[in-house]
PDB file of N, CA and C in Angstrom:
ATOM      1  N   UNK A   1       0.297  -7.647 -25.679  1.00  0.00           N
ATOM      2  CA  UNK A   1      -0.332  -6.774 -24.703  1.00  0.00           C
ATOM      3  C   UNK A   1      -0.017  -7.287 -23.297  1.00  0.00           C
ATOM      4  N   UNK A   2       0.336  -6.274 -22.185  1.00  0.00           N
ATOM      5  CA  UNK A   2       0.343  -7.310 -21.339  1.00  0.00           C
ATOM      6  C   UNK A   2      -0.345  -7.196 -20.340  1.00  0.00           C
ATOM      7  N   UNK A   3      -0.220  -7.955 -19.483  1.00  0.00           N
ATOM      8  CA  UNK A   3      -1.349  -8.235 -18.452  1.00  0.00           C
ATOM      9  C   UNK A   3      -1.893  -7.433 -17.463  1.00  0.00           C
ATOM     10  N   UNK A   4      -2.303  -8.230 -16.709  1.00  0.00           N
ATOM     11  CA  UNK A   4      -3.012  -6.654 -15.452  1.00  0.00           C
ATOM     12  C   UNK A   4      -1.844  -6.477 -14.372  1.00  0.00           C
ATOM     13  N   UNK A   5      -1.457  -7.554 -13.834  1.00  0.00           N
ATOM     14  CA  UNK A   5      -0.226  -7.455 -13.190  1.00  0.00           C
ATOM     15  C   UNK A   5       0.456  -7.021 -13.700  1.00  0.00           C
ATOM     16  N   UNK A   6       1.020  -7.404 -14.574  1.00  0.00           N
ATOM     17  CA  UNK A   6       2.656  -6.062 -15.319  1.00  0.00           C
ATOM     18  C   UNK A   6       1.598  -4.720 -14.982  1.00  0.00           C
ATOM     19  N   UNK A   7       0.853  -4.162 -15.649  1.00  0.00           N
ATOM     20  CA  UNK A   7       0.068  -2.806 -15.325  1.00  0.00           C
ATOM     21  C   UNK A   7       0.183  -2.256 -13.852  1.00  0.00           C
ATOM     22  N   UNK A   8      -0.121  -3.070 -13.185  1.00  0.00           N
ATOM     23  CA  UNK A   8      -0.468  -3.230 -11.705  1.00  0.00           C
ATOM     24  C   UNK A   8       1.194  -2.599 -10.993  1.00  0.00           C
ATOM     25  N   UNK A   9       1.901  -3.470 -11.950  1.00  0.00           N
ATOM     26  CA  UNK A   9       3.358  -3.919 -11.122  1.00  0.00           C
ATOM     27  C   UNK A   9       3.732  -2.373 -11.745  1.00  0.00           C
ATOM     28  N   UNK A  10       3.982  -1.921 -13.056  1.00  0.00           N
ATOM     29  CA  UNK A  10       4.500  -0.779 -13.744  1.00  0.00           C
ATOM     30  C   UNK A  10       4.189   0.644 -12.866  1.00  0.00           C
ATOM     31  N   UNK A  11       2.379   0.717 -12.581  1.00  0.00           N
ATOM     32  CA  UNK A  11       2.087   1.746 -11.672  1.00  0.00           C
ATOM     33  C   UNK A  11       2.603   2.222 -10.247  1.00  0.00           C
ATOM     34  N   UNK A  12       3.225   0.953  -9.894  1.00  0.00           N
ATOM     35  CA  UNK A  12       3.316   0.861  -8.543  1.00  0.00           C
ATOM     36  C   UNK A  12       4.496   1.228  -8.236  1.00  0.00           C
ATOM     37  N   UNK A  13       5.505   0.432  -9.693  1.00  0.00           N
ATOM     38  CA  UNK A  13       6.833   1.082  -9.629  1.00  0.00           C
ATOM     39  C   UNK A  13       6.697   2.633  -9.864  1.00  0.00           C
ATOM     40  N   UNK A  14       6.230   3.244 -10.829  1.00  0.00           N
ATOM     41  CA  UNK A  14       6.321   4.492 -10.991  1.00  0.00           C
ATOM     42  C   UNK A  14       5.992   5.163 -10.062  1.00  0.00           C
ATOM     43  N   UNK A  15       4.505   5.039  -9.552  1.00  0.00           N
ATOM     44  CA  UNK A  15       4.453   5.897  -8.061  1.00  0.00           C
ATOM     45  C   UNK A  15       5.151   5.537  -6.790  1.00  0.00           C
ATOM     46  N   UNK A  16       6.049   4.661  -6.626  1.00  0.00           N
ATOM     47  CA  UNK A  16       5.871   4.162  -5.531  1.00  0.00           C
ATOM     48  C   UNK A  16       7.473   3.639  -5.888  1.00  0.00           C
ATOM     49  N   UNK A  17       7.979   3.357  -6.358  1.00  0.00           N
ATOM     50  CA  UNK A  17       9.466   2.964  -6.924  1.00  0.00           C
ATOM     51  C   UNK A  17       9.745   1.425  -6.537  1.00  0.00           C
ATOM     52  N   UNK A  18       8.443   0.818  -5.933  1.00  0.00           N
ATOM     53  CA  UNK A  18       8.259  -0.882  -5.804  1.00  0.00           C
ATOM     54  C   UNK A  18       7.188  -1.061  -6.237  1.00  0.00           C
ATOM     55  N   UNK A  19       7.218  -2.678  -6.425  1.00  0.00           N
ATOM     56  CA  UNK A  19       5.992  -3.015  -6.351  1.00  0.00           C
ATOM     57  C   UNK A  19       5.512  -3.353  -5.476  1.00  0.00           C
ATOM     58  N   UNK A  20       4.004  -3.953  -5.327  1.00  0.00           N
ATOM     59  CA  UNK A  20       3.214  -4.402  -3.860  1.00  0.00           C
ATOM     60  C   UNK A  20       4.008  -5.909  -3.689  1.00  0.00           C
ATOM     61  N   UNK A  21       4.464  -6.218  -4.585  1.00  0.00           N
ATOM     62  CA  UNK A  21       5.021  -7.781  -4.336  1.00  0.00           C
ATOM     63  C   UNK A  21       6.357  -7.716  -3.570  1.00  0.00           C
ATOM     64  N   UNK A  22       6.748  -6.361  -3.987  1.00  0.00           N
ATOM     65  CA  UNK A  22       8.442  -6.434  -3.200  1.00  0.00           C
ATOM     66  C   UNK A  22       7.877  -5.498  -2.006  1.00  0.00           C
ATOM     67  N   UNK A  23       7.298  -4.982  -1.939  1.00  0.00           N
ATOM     68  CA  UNK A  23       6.672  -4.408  -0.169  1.00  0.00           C
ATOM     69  C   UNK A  23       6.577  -5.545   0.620  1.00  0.00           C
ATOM     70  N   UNK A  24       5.502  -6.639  -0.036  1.00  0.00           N
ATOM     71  CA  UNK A  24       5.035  -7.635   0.429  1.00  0.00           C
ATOM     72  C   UNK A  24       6.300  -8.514   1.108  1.00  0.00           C
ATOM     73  N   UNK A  25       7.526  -8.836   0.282  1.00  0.00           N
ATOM     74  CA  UNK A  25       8.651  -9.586   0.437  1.00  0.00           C
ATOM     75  C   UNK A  25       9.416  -9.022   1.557  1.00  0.00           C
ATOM     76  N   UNK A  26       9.285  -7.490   1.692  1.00  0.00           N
ATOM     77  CA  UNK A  26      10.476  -7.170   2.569  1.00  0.00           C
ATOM     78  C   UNK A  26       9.658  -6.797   3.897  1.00  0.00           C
ATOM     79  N   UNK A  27       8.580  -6.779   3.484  1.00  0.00           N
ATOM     80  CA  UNK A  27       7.373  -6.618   5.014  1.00  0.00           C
ATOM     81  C   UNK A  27       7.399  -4.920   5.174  1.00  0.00           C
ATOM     82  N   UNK A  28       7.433  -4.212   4.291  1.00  0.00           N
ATOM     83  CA  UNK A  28       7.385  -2.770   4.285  1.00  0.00           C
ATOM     84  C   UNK A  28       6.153  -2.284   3.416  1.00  0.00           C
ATOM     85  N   UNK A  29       5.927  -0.852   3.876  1.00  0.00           N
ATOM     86  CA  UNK A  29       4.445  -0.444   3.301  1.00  0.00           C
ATOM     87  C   UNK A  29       5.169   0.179   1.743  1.00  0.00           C
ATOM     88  N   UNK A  30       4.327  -0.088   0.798  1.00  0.00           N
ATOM     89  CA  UNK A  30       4.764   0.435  -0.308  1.00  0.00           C
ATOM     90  C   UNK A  30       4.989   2.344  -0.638  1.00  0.00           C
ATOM     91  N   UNK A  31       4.428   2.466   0.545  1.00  0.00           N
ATOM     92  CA  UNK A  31       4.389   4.486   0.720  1.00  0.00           C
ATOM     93  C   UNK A  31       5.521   5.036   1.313  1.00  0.00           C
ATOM     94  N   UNK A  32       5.553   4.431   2.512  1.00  0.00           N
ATOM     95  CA  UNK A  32       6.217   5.145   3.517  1.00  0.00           C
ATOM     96  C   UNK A  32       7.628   4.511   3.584  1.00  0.00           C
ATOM     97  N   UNK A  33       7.864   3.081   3.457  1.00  0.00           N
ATOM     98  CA  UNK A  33       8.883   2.355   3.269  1.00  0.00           C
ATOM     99  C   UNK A  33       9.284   2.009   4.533  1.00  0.00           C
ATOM    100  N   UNK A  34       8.269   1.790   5.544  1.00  0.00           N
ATOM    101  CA  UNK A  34       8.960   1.360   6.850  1.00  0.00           C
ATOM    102  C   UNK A  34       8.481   0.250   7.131  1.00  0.00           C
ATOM    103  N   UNK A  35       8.254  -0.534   8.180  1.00  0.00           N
ATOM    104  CA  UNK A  35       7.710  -1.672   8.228  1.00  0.00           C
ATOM    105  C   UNK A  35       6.620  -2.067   8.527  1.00  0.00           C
ATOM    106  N   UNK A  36       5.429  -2.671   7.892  1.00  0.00           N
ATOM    107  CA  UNK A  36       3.812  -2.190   7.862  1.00  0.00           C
ATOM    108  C   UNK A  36       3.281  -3.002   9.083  1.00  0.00           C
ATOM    109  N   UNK A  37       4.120  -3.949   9.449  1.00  0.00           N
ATOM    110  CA  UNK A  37       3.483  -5.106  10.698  1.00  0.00           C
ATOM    111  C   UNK A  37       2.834  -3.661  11.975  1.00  0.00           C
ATOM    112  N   UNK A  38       3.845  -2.639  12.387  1.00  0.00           N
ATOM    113  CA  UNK A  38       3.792  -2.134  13.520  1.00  0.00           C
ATOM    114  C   UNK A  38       2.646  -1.176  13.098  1.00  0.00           C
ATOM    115  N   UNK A  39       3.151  -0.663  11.858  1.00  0.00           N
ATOM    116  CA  UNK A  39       1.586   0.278  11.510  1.00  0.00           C
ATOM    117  C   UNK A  39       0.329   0.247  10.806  1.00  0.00           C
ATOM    118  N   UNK A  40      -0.166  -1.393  11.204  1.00  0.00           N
ATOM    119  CA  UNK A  40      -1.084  -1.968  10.680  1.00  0.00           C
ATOM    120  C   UNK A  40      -1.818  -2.704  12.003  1.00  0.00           C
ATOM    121  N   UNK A  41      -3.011  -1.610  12.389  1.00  0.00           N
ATOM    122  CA  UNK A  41      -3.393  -1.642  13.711  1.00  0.00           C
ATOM    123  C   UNK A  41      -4.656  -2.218  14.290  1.00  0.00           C
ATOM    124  N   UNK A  42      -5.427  -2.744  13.309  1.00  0.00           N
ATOM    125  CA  UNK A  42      -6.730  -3.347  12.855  1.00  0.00           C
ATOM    126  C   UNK A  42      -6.758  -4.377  11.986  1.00  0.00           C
ATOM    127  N   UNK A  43      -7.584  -5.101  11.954  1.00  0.00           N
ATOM    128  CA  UNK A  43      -7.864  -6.620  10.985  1.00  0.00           C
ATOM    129  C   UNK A  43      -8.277  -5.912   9.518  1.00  0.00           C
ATOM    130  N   UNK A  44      -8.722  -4.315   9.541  1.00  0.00           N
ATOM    131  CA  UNK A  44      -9.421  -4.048   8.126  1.00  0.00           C
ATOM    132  C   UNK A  44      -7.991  -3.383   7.800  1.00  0.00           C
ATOM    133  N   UNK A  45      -7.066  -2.819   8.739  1.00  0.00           N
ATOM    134  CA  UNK A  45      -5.321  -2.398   8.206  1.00  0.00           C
ATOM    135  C   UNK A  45      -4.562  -3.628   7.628  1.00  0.00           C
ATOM    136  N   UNK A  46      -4.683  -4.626   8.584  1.00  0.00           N
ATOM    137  CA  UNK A  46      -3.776  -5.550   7.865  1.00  0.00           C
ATOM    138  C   UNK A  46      -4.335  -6.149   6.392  1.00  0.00           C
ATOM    139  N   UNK A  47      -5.888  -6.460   6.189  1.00  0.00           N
ATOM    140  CA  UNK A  47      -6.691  -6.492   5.437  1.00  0.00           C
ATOM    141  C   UNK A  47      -5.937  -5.507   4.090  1.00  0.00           C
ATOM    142  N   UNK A  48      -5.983  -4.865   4.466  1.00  0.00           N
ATOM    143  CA  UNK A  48      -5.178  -3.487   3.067  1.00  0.00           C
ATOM    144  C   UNK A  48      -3.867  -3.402   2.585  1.00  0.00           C
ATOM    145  N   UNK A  49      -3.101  -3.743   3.647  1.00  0.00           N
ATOM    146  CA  UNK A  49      -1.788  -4.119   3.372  1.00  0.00           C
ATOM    147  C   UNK A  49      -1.995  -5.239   2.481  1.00  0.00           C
ATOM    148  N   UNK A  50      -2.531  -6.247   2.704  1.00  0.00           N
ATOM    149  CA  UNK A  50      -2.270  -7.337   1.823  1.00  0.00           C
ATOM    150  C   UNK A  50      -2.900  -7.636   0.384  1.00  0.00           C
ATOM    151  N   UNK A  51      -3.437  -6.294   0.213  1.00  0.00           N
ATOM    152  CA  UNK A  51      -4.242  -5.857  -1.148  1.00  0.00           C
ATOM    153  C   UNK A  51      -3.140  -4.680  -1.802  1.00  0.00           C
ATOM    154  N   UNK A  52      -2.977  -3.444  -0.925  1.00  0.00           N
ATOM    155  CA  UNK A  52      -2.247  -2.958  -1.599  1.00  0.00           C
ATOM    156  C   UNK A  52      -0.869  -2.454  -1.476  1.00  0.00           C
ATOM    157  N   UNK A  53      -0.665  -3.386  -0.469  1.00  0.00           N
ATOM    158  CA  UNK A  53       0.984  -2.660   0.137  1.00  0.00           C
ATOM    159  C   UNK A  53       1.348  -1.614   0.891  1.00  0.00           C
ATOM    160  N   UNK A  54       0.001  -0.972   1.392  1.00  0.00           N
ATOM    161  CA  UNK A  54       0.019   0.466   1.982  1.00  0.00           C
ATOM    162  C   UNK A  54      -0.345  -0.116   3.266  1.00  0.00           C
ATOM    163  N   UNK A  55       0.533   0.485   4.706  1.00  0.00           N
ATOM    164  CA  UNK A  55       0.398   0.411   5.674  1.00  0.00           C
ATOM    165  C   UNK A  55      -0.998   0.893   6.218  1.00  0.00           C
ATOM    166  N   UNK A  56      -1.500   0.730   7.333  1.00  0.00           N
ATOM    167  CA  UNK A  56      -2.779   1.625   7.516  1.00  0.00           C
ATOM    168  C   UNK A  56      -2.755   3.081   7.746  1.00  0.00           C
ATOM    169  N   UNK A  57      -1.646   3.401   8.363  1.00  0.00           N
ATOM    170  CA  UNK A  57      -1.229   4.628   8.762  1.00  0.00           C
ATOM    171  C   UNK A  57      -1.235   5.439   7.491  1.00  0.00           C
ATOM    172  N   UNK A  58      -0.315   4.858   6.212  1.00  0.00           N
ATOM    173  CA  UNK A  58      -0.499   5.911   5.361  1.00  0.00           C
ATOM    174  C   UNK A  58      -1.733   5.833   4.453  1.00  0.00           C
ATOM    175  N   UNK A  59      -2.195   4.573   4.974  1.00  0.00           N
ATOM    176  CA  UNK A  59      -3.866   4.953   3.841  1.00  0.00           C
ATOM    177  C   UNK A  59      -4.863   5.800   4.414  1.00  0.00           C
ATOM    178  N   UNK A  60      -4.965   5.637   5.695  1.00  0.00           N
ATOM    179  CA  UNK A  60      -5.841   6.849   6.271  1.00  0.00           C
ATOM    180  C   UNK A  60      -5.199   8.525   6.405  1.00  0.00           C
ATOM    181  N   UNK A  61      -3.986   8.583   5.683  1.00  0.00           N
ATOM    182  CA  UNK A  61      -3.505   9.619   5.564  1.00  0.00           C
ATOM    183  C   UNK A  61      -3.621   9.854   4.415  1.00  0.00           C
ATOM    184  N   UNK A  62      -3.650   9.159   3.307  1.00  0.00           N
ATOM    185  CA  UNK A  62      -4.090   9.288   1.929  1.00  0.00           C
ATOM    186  C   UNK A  62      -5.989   9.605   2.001  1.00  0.00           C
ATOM    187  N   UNK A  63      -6.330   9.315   2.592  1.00  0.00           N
ATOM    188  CA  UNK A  63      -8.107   9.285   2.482  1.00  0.00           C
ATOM    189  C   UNK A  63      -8.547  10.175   3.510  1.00  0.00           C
ATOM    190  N   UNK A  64      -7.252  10.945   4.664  1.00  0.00           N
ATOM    191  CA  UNK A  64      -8.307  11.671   5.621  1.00  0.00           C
ATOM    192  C   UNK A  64      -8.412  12.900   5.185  1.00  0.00           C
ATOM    193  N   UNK A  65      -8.315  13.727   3.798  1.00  0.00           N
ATOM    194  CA  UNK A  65      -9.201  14.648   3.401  1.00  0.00           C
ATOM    195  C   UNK A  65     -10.881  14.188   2.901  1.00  0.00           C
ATOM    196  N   UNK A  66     -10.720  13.552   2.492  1.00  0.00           N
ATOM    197  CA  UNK A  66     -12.289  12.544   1.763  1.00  0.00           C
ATOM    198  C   UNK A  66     -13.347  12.667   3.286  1.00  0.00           C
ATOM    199  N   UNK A  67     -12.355  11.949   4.232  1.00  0.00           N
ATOM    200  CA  UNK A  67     -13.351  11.682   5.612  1.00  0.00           C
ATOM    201  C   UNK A  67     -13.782  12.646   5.906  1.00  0.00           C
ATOM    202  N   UNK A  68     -12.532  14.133   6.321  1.00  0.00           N
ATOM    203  CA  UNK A  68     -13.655  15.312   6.211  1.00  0.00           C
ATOM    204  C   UNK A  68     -14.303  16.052   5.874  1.00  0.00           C
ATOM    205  N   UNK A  69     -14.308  15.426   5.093  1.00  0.00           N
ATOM    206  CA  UNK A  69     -15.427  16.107   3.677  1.00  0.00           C
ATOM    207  C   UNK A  69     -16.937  15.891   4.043  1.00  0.00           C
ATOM    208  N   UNK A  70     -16.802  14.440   4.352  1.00  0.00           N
ATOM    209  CA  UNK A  70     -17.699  13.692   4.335  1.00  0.00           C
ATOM    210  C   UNK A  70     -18.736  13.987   5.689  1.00  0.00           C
TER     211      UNK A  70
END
């Protein structure tokens, strides 16, 4: 069976055609594929990048239907 990382790593490839570890390596957001330093604009952005590989820019673009919902 394997682990949570392979899981982790498998999902990430499939949606995302990397993993967060090779985002992490090349300093790019795992979404957008550009480079997450410039679009990581806050301590709670860079905070996220280093959890999930997603720049801040595209996580609040992933979540700003939710916000106006809300």
């Amino acid at each position: 069976m394997a682990n949570l990382q392979d899981l982790k790593d498998d999902l990430a490839k499939a949606a995302h055609g990397i993993t967060t570890k090779e985002a992490w390596e090349k300093g790019i957001c795992i979404e957008c594929k550009e480079p997450a330093a410039p679009k990581c604009h806050t301590s709670d952005g860079r905070g996220e990048y280093h959890i999930s590989g997603m720049c801040e820019e595209c996580w609040d673009a992933l979540f700003a239907d939710e916000d106006e919902e809300e």
